[in-house]
C-alpha atoms as a PDB file:
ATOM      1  CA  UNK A   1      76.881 -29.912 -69.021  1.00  0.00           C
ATOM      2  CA  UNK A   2      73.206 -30.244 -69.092  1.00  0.00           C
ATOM      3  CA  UNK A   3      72.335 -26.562 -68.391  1.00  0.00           C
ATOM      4  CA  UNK A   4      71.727 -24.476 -71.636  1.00  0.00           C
ATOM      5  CA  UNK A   5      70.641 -20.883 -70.650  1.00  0.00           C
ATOM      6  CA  UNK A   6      70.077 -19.728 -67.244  1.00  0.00           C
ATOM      7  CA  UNK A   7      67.414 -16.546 -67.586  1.00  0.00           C
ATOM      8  CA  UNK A   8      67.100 -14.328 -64.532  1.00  0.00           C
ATOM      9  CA  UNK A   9      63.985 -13.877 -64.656  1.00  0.00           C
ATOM     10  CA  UNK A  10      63.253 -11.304 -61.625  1.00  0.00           C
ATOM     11  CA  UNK A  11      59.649 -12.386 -60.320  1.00  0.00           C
ATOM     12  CA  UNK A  12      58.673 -10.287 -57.933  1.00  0.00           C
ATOM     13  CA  UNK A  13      55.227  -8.787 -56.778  1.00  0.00           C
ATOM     14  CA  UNK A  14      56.554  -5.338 -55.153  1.00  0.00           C
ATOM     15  CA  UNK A  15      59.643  -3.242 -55.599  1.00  0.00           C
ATOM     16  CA  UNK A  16      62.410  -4.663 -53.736  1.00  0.00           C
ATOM     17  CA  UNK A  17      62.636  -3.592 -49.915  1.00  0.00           C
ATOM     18  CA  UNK A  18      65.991  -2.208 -49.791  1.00  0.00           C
ATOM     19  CA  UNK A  19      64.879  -0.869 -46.557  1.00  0.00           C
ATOM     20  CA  UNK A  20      65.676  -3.868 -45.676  1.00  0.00           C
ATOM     21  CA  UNK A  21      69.514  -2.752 -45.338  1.00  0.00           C
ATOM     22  CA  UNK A  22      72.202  -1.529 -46.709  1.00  0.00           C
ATOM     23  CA  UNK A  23      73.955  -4.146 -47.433  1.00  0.00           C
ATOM     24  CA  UNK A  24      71.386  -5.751 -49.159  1.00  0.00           C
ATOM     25  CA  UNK A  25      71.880  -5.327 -52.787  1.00  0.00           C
ATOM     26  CA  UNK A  26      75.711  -6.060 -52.675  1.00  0.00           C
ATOM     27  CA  UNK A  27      74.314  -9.222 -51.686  1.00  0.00           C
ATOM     28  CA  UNK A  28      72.157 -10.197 -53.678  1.00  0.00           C
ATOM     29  CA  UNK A  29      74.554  -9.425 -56.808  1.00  0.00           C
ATOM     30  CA  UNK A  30      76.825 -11.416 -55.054  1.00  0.00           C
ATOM     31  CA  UNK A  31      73.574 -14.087 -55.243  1.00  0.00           C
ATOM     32  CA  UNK A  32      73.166 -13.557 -58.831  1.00  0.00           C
ATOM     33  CA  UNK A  33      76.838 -14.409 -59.456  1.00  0.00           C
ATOM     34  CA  UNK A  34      76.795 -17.636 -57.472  1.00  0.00           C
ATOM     35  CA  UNK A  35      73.608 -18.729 -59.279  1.00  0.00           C
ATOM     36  CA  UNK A  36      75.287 -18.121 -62.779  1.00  0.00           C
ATOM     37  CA  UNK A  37      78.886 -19.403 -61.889  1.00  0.00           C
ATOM     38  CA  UNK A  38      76.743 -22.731 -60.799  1.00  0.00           C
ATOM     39  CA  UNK A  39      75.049 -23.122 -63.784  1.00  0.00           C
ATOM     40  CA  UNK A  40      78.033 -22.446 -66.084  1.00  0.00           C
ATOM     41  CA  UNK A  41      76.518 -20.118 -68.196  1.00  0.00           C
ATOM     42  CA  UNK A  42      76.511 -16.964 -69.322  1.00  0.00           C
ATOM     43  CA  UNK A  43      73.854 -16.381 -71.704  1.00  0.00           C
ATOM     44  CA  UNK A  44      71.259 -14.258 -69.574  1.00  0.00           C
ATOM     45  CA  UNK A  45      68.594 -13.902 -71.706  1.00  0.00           C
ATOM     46  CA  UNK A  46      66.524 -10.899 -70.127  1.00  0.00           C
ATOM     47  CA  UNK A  47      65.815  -9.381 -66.297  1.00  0.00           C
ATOM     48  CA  UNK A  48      62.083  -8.247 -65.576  1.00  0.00           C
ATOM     49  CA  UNK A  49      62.697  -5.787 -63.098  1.00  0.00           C
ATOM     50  CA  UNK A  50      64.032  -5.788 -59.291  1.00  0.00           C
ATOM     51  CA  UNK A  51      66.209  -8.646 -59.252  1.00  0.00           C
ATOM     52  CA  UNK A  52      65.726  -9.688 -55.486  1.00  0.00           C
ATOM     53  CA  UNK A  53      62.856  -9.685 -52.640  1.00  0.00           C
ATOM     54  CA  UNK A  54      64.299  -8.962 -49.097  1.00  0.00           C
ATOM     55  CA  UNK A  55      62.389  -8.570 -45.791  1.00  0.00           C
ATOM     56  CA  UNK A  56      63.945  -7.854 -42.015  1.00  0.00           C
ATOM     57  CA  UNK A  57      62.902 -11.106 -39.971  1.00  0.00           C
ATOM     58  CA  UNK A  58      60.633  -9.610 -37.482  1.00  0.00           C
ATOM     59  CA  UNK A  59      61.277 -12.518 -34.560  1.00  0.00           C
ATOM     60  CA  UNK A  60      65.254 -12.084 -35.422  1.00  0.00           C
ATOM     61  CA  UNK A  61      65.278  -8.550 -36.145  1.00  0.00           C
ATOM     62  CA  UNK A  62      69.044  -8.695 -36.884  1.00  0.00           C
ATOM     63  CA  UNK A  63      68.585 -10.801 -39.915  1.00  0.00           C
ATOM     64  CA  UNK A  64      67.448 -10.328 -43.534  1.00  0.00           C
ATOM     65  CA  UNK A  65      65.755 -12.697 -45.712  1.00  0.00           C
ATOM     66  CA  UNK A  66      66.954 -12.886 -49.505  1.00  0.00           C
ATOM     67  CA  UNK A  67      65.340 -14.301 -52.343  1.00  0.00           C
ATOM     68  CA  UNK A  68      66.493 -13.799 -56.243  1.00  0.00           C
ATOM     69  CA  UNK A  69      64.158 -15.835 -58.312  1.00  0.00           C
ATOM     70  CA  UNK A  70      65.026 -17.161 -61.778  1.00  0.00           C
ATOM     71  CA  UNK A  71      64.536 -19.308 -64.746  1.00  0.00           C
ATOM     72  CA  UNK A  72      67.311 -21.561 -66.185  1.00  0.00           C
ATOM     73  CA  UNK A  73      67.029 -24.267 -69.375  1.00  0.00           C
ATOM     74  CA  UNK A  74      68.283 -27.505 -69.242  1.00  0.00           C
ATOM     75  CA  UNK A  75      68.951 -30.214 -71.761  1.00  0.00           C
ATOM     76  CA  UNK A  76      66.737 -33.345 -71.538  1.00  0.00           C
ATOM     77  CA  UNK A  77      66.040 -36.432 -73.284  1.00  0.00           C
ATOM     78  CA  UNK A  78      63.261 -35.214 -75.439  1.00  0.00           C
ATOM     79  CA  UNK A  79      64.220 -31.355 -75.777  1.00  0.00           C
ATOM     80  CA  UNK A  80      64.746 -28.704 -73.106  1.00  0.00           C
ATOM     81  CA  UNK A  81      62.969 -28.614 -69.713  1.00  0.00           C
ATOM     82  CA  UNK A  82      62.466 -24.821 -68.390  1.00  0.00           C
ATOM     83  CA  UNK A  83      62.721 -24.621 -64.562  1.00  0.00           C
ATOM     84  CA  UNK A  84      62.207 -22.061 -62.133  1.00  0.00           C
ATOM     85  CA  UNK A  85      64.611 -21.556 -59.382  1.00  0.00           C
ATOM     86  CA  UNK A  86      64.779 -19.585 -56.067  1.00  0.00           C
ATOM     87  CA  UNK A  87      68.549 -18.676 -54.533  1.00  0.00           C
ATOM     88  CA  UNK A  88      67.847 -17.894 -50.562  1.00  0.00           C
ATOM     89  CA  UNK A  89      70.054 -16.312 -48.057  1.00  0.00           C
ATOM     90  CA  UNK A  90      69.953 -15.175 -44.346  1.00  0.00           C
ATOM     91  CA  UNK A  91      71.919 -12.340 -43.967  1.00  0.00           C
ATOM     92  CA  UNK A  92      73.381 -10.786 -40.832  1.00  0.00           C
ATOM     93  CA  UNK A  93      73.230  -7.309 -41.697  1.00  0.00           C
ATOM     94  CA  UNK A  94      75.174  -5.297 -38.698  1.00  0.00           C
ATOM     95  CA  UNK A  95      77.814  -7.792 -39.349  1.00  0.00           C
ATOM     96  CA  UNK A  96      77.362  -8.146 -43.467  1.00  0.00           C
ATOM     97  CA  UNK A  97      77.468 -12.054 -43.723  1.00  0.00           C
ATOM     98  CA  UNK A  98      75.695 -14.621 -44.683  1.00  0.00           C
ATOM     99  CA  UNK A  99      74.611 -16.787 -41.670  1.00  0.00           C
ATOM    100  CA  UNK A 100      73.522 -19.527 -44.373  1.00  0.00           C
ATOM    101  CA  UNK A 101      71.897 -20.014 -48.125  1.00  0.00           C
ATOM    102  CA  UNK A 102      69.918 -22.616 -50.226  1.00  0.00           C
ATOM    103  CA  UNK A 103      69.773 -23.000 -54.102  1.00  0.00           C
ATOM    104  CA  UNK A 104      66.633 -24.643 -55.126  1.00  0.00           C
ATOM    105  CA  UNK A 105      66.953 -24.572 -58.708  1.00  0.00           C
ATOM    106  CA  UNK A 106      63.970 -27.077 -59.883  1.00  0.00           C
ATOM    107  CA  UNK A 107      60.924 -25.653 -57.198  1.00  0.00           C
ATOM    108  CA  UNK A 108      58.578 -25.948 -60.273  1.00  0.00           C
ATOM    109  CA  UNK A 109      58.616 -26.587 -64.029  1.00  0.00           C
ATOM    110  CA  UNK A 110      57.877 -23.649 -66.208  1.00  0.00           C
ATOM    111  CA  UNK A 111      55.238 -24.580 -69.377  1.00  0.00           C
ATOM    112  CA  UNK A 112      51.633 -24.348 -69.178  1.00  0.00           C
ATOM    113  CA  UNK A 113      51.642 -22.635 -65.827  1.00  0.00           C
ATOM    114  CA  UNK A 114      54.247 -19.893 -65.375  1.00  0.00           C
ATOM    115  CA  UNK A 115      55.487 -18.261 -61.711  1.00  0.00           C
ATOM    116  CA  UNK A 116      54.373 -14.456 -61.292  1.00  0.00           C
ATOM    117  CA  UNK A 117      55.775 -13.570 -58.262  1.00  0.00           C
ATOM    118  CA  UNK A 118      57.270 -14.052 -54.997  1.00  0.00           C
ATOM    119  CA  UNK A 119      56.647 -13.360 -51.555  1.00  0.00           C
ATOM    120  CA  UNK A 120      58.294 -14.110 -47.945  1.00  0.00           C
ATOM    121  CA  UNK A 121      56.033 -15.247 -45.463  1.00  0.00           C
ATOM    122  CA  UNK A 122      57.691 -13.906 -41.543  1.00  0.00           C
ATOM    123  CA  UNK A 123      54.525 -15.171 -39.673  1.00  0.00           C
ATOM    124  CA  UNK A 124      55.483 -16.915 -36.076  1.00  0.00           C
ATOM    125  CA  UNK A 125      55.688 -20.189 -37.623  1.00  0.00           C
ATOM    126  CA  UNK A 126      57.728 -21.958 -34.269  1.00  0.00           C
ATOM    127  CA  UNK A 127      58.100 -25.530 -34.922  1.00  0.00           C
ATOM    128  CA  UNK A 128      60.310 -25.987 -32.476  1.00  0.00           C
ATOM    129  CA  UNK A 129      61.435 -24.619 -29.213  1.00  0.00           C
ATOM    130  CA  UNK A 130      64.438 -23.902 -30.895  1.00  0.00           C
ATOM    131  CA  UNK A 131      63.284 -23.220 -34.518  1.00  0.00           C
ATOM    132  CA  UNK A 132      61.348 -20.271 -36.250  1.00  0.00           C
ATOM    133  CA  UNK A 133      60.698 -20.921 -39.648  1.00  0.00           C
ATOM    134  CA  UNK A 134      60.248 -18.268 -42.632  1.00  0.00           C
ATOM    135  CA  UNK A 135      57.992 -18.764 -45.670  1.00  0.00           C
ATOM    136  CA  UNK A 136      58.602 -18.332 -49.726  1.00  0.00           C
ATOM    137  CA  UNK A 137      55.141 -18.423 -51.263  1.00  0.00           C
ATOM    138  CA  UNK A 138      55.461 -18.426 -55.054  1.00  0.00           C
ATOM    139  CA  UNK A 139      52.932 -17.131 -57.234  1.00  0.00           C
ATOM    140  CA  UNK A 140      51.591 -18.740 -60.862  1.00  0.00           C
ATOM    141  CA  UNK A 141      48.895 -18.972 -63.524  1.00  0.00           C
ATOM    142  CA  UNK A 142      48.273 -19.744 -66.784  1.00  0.00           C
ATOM    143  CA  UNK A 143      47.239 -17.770 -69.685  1.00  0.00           C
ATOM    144  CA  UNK A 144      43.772 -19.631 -70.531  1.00  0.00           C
ATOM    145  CA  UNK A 145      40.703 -18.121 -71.277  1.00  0.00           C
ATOM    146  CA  UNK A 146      38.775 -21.001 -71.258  1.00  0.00           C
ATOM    147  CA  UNK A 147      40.504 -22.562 -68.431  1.00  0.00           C
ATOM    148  CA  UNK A 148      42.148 -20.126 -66.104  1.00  0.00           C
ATOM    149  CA  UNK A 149      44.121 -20.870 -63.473  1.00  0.00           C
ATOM    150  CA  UNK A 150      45.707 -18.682 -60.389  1.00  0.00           C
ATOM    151  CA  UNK A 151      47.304 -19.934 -57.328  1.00  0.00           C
ATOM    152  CA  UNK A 152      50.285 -19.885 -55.230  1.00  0.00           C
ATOM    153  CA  UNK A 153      52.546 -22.524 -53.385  1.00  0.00           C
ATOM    154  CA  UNK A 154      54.792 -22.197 -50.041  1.00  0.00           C
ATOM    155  CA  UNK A 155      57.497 -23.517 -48.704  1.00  0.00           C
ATOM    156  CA  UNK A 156      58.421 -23.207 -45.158  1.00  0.00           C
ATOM    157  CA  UNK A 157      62.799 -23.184 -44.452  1.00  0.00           C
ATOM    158  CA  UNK A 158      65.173 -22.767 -40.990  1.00  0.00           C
ATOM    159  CA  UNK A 159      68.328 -21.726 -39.874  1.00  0.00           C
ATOM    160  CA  UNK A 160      69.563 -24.482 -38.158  1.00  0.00           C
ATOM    161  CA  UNK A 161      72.728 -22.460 -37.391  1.00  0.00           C
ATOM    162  CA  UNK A 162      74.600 -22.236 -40.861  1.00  0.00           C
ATOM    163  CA  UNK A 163      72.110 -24.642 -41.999  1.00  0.00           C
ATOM    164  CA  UNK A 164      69.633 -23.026 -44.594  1.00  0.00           C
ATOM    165  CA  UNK A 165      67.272 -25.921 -44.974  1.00  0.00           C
ATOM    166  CA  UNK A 166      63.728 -26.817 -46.545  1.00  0.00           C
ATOM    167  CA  UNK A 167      61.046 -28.541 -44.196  1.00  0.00           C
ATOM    168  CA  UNK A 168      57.464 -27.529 -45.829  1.00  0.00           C
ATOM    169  CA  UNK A 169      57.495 -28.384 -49.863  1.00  0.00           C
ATOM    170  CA  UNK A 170      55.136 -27.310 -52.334  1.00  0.00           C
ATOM    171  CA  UNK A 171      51.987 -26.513 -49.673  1.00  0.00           C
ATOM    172  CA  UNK A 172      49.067 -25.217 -51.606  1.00  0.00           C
ATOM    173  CA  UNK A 173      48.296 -21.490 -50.418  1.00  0.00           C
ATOM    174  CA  UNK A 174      45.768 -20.894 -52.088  1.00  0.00           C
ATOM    175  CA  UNK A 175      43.886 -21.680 -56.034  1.00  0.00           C
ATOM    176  CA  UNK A 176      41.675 -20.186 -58.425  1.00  0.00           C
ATOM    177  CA  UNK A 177      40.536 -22.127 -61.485  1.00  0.00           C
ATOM    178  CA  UNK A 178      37.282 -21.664 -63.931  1.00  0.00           C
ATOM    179  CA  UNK A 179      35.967 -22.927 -66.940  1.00  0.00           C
ATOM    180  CA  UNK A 180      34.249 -21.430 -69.817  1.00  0.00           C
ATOM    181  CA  UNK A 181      34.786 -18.223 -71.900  1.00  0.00           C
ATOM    182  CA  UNK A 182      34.940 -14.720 -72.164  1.00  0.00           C
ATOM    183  CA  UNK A 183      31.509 -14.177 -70.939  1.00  0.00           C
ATOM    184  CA  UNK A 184      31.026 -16.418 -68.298  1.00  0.00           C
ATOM    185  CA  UNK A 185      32.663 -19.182 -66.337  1.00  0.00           C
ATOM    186  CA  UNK A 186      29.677 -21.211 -65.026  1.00  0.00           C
ATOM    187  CA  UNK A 187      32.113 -23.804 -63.342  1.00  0.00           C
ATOM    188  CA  UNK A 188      34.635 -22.260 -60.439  1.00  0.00           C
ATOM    189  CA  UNK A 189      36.784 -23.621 -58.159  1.00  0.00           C
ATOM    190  CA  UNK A 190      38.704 -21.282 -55.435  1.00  0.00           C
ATOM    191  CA  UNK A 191      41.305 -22.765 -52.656  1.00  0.00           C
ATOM    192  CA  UNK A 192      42.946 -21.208 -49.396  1.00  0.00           C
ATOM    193  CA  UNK A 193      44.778 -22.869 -46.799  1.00  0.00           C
ATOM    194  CA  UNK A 194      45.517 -21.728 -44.164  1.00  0.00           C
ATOM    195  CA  UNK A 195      48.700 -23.019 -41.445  1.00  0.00           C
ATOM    196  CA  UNK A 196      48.760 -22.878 -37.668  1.00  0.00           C
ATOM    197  CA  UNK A 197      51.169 -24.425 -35.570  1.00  0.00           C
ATOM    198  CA  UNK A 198      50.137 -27.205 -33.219  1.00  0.00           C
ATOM    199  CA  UNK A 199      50.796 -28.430 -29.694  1.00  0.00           C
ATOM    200  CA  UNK A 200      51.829 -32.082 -30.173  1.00  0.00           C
ATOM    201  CA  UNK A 201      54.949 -33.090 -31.702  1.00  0.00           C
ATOM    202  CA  UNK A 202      56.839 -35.319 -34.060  1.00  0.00           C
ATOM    203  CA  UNK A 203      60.655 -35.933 -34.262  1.00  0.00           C
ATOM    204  CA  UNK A 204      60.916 -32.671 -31.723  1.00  0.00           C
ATOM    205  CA  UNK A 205      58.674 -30.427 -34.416  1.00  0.00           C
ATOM    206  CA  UNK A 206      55.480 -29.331 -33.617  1.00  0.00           C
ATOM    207  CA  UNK A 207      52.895 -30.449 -35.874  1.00  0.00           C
ATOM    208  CA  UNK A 208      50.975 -28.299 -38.829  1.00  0.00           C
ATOM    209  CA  UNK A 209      47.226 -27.623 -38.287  1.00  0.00           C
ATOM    210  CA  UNK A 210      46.167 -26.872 -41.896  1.00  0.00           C
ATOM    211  CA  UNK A 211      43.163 -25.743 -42.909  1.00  0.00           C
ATOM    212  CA  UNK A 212      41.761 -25.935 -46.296  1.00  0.00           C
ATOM    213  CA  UNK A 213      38.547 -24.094 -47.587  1.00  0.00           C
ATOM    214  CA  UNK A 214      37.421 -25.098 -51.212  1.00  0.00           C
ATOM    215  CA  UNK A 215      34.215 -22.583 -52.596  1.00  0.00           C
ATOM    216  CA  UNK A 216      32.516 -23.926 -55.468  1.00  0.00           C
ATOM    217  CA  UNK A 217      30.844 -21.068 -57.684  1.00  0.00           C
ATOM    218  CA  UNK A 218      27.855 -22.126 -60.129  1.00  0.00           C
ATOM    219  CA  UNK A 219      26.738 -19.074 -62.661  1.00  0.00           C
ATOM    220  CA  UNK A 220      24.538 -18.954 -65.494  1.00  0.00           C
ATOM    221  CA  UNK A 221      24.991 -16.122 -68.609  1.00  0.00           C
ATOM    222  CA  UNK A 222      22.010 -14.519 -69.229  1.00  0.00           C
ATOM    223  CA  UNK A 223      22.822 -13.063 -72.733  1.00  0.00           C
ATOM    224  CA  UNK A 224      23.544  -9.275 -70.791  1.00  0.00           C
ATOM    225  CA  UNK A 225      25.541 -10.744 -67.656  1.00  0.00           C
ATOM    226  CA  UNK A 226      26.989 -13.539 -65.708  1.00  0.00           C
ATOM    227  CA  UNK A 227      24.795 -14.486 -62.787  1.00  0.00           C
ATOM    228  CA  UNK A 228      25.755 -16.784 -59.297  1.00  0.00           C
ATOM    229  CA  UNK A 229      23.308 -19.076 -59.431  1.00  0.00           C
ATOM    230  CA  UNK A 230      24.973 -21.266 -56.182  1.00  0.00           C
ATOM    231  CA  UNK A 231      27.932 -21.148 -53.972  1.00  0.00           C
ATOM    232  CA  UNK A 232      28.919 -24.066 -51.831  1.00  0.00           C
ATOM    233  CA  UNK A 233      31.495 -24.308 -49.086  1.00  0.00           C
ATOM    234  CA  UNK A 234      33.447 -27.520 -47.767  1.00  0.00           C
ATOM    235  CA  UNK A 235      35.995 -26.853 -45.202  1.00  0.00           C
ATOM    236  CA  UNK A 236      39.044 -30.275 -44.945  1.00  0.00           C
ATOM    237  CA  UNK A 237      41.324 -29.754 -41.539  1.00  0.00           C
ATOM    238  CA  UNK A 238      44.650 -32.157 -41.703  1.00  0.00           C
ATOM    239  CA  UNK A 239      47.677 -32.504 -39.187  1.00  0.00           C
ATOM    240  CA  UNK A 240      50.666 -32.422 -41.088  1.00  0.00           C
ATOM    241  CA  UNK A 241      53.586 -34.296 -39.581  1.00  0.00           C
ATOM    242  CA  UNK A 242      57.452 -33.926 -39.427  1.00  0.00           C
ATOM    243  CA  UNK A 243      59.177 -37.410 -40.366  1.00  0.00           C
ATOM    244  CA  UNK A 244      62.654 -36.342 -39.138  1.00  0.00           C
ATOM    245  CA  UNK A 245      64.011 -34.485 -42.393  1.00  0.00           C
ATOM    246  CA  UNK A 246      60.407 -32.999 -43.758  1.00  0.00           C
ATOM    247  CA  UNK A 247      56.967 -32.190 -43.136  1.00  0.00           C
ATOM    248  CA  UNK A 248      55.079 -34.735 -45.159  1.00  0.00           C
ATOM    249  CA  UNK A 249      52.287 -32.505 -46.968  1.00  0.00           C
ATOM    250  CA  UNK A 250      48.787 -34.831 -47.983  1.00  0.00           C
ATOM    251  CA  UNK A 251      48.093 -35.062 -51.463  1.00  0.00           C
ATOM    252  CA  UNK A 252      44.993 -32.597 -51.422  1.00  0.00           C
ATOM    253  CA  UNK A 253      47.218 -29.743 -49.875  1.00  0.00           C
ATOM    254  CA  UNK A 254      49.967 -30.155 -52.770  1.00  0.00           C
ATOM    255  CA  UNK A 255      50.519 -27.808 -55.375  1.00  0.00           C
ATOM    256  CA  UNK A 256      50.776 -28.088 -59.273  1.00  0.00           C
ATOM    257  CA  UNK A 257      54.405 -27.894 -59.857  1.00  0.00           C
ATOM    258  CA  UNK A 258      54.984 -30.257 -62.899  1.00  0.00           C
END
């Protein structure tokens, strides 16, 4: 087997909403479980706190959303590769199933930049007449001080009836990153996009308006403080298309994940 260590590492932003239900714990263990047993291992190296996000889906109110995040090892070529996984469920919660789950176990490669956090997304994201979607927007940053970085990424799923499936990869949400040093970065760069849903369709999915605002922040260390010297704004608007299996996401809206 390739896979050396799985580590649970329990990224999450808030304390887990076990308002969510009562069932929802039992679950998620059960989650746990299935992500170990898969990776054949069972040297967990440390948990970071609540081990699962959860969140009632607002447009299906009898369903539950489930993430547990984690980090897992596996043997390469040239060394070990650190990844950083996501295990999803949708959970019927009157009836305590699970209508349908997803393993993603390689969403983004753990080195320079490391994942904080996670979040689920439950805005009205209809892409079809049929479909609502949910969102999983995952949180990261580096540790530079001469270079930092902050951003986040999200990825859009359904439930096409048992069918937990992926149809937005790796979107850019949003981006933060400066250079120079303690006292001042004169050079920033700061990202948000932002995703409507569109009239016109491909393959039976409506199509992704996405907007994407880029600020560019010039400042200037006067030897007591760092000063804005200039601010400038370009706004970028792209229609982002469903090809049948995926929504293909441009190159400028894609997110650092390697």
């Amino acid at each position: 087997m390739k896979l050396v260590f799985l580590a649970l590492t329990f990224l999450c932003v808030s304390r887990c909403a076990l308002a969510c239900g009562e069932h929802a714990e039992e679950i998620a263990i059960a989650l746990k479980e299935n992500i170990q047993a898969a990776k054949n291992s069972v040297n967990f190296v440390r948990d970071f706190g609540p081990a699962y996000v959860c969140k009632t889906w607002p447009q299906r109110s009898d369903l539950t959303i489930i993430a547990v995040p984690y980090r897992h090892a596996v043997s390469e070529k040239f060394g070990n590769m650190e990844y950083f996984g996501l295990m999803l469920a949708v959970v019927n919660e009157r009836r305590n199933i699970v209508l349908g789950k997803l393993d993603e176990p390689r969403l983004e490669v753990v080195d320079a930049i490391i994942p904080t956090g996670v979040k689920i997304d439950t805005a009205d994201y209809k892409v079809s007449p049929s479909l609502i979607a949910f969102g999983i927007e995952v949180m990261h940053q580096n540790y530079s001080v001469a270079a930092p970085f902050y951003g986040g990424f999200m990825n859009l799923y359904v439930l096409d009836g048992r069918n937990l499936r992926k149809i937005v990869n790796g979107m850019r949400s949003y981006q933060r990153n400066s250079e120079g040093d303690d006292h001042c970065y004169p050079n920033e760069i700061a990202a948000k996009t932002i995703v409507s849903i569109g009239k016109s369709k491909s393959h039976g999915y409506f199509d992704l308006n996405v907007r994407n605002t880029r600020s560019f922040f010039s400042r200037k260390w006067d030897h007591i403080s760092c000063k804005d010297v200039e601010e400038k704004i370009d706004s970028r608007r792209f229609v982002v298309k469903y090809d049948g299996r995926i929504y293909n996401v441009p190159e400028p809206l894609k997110a650092i994940l390697d």
